[in-house]
Protein backbone atom coordinates (compact mmCIF):
# COMPACT_ATOMS: atom_id res chain seq x y z
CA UNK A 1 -4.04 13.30 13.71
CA UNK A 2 -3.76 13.05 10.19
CA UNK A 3 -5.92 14.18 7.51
CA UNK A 4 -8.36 11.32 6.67
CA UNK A 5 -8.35 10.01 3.04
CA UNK A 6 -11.41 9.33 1.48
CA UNK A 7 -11.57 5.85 2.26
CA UNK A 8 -11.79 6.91 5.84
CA UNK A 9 -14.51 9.22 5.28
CA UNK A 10 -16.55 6.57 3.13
CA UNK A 11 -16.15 3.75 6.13
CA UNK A 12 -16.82 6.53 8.90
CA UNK A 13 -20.16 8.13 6.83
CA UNK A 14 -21.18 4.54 6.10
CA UNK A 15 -20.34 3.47 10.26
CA UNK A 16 -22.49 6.70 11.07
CA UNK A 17 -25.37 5.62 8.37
CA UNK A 18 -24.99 8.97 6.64
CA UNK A 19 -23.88 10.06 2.74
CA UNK A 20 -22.74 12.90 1.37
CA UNK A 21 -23.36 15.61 0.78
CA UNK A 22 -24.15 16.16 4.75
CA UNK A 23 -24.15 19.01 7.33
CA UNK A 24 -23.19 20.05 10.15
CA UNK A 25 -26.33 19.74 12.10
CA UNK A 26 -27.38 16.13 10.34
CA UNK A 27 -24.03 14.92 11.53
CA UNK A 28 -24.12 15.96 15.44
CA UNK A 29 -27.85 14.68 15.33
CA UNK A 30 -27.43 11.34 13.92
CA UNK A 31 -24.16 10.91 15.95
CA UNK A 32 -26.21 11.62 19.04
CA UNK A 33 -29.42 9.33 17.71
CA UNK A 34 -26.19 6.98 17.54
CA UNK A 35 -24.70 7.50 20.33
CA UNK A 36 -28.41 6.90 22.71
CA UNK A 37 -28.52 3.89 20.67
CA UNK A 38 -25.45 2.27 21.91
CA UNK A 39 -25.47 3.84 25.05
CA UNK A 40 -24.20 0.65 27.04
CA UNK A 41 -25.96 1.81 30.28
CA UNK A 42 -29.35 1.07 28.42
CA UNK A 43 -29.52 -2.66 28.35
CA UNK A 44 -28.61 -2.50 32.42
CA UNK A 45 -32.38 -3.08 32.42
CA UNK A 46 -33.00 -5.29 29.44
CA UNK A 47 -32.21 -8.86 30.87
CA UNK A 48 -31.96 -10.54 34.25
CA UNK A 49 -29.83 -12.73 32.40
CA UNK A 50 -25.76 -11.59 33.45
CA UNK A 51 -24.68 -13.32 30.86
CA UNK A 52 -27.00 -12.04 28.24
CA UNK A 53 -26.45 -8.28 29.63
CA UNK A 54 -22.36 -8.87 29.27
CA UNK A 55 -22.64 -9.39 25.92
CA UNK A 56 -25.31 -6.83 25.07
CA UNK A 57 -23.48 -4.28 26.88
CA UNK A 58 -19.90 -5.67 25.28
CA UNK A 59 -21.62 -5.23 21.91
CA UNK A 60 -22.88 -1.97 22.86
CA UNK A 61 -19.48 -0.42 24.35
CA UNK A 62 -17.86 -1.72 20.70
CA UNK A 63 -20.42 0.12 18.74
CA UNK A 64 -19.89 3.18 21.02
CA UNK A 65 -16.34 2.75 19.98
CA UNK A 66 -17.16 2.66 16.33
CA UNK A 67 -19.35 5.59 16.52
CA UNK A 68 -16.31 7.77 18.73
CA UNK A 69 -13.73 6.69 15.79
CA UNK A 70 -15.92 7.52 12.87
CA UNK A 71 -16.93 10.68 14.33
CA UNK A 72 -13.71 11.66 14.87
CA UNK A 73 -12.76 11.22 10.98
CA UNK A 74 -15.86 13.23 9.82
CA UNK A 75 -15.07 15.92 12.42
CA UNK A 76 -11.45 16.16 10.99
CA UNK A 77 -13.03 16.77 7.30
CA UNK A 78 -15.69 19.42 8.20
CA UNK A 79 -12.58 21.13 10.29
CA UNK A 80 -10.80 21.06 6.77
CA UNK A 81 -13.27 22.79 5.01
CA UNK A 82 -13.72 25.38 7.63
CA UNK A 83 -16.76 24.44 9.15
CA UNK A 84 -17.39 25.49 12.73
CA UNK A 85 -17.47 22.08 15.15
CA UNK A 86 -19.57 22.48 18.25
């Protein structure tokens, strides 16, 4: 993958709701807050509506998607300033 310009980072932080200057630890916990957020499994229960729940859990799988991508991009900068990823 390449190295992610700042652009990147900017749209990933502001995807993830976080600014600089950030840590490790804030990152992996508001990319897990994130992450339970979106989980599309939790609106299974929300609506009795199928139509409603398709495009609840649509929504959700696209923010899950979001949240994968930006993560991704802010991993790749911590990795290039030699923090340890867990």
């Amino acid at each position: 993958m390449a190295t992610a310009n700042l652009d990147d980072l900017n749209q990933a932080l502001k995807a993830l709701e976080l600014t600089l200057p950030l840590s490790l630890d804030q990152f992996l916990a508001k990319r897990r807050e994130l992450l339970h957020t979106w989980d599309p499994a939790r609106y299974a229960t929300l609506t009795n509506n199928p139509k409603q729940y398709m495009q609840m859990c649509k929504q959700a799988e696209e923010m899950t998607r979001k949240i994968e991508t930006a993560s991704r991009i802010v991993n790749e900068w911590f990795a290039t300033r030699n923090h340890r990823l867990t």
